[in-house]
C-alpha atoms as a PDB file:
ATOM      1  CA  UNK A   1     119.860 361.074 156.521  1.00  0.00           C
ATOM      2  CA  UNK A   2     122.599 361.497 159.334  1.00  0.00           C
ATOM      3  CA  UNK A   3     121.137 358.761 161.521  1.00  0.00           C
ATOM      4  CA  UNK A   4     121.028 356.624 158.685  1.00  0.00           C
ATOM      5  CA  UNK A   5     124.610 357.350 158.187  1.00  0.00           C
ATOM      6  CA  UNK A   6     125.233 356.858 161.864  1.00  0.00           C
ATOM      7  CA  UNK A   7     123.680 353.514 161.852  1.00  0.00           C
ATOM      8  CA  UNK A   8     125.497 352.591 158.607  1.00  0.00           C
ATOM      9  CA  UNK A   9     129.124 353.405 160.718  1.00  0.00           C
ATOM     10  CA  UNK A  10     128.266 352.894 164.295  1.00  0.00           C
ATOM     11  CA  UNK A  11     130.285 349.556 164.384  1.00  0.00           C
ATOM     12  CA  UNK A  12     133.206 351.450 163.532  1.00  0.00           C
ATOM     13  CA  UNK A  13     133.115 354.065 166.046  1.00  0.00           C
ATOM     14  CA  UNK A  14     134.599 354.160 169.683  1.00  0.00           C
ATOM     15  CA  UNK A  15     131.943 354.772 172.768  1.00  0.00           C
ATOM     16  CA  UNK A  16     133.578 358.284 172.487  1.00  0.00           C
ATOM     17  CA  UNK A  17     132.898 359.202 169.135  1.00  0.00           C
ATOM     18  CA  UNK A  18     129.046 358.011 169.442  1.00  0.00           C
ATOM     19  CA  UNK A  19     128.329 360.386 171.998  1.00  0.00           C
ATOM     20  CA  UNK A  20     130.111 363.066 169.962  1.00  0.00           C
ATOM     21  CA  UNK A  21     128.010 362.479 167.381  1.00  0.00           C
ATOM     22  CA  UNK A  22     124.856 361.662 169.616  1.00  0.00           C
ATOM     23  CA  UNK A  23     125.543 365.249 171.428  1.00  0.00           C
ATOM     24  CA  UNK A  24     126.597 366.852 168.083  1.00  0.00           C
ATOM     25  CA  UNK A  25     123.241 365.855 166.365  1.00  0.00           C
ATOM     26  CA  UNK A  26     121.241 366.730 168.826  1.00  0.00           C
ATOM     27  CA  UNK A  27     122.224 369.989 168.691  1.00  0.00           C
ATOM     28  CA  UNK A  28     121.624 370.590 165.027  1.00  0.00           C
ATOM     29  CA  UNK A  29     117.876 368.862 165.714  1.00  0.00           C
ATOM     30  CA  UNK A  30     117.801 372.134 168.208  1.00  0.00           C
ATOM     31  CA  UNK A  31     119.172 374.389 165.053  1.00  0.00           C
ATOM     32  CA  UNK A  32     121.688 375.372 167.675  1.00  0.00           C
ATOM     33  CA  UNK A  33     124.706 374.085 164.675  1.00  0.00           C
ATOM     34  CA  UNK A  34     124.888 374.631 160.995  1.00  0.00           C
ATOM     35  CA  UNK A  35     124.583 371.065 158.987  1.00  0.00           C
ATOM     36  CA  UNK A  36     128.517 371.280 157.823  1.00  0.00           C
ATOM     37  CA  UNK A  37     129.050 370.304 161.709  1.00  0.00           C
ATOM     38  CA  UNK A  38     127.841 367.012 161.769  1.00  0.00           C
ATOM     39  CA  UNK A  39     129.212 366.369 158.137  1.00  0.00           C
ATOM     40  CA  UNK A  40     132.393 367.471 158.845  1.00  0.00           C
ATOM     41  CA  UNK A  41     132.709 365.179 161.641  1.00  0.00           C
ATOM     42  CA  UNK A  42     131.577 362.106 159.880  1.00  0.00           C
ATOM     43  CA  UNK A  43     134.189 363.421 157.406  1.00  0.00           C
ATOM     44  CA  UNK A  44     136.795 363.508 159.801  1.00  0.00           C
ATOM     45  CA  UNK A  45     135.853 359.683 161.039  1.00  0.00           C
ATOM     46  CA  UNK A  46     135.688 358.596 157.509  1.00  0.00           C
ATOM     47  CA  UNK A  47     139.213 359.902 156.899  1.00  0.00           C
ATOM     48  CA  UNK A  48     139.937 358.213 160.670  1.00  0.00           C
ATOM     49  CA  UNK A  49     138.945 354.958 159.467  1.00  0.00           C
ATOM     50  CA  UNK A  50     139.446 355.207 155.594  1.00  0.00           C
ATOM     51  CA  UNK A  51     135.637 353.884 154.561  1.00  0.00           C
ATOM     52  CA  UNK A  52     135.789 355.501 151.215  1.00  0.00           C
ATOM     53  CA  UNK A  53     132.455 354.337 150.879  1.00  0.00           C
ATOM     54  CA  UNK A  54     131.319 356.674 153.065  1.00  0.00           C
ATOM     55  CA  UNK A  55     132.109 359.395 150.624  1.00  0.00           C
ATOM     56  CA  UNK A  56     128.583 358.985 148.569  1.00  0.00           C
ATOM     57  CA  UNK A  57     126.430 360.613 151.445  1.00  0.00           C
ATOM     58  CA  UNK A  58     129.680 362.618 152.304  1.00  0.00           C
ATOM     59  CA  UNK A  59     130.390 364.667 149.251  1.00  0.00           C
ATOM     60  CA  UNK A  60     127.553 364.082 147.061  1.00  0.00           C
ATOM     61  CA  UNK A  61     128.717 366.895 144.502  1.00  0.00           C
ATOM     62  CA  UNK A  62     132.155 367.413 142.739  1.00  0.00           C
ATOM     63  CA  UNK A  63     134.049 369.481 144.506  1.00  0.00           C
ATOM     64  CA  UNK A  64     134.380 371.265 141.160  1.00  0.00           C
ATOM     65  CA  UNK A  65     130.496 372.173 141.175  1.00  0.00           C
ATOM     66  CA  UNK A  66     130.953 373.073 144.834  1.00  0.00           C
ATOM     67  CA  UNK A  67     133.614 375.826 143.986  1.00  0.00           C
ATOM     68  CA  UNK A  68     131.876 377.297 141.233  1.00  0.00           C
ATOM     69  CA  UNK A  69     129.104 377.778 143.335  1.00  0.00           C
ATOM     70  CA  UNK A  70     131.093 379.210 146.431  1.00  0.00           C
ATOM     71  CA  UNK A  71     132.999 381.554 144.036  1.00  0.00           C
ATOM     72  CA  UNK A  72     129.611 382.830 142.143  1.00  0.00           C
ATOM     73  CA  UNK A  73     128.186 383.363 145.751  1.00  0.00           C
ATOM     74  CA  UNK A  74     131.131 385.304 146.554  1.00  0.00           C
ATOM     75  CA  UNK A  75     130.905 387.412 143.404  1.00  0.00           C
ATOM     76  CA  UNK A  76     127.422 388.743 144.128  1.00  0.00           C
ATOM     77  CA  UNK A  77     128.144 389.517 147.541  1.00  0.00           C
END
């Protein structure tokens, strides 16, 4: 899914930011970085840019149904 996305947005992005995101994927292939790292920097270049269209493969849940689910994880803890 996140090389899709990177394909999908690679036009937009500077040299720079591709070999972020080269170097920051490659790490989470190693498991070396959670998942919300890459996300959160195609979030950031998403806001960057303003390609609301991104936001489908971005935030594919309500933020609602997100916080309910944070908060009931933090209840059981």
């Amino acid at each position: 899914m996140l090389r899709q996305i990177f394909k999908d947005i690679s036009e937009y992005l500077s040299p720079e930011e591709k070999r972020q995101f080269l170097d920051i994927l490659e790490k989470y292939k190693k498991k070396r970085i959670p998942l919300i790292v890459p996300l959160g920097f195609l979030k950031n270049i998403a806001q960057k840019y303003k390609r609301n269209g991104w936001q489908k493969y971005l935030n594919p849940y309500p933020k609602e149904l997100i916080d309910f689910n944070l908060s009931a994880l933090q209840k059981s803890e």
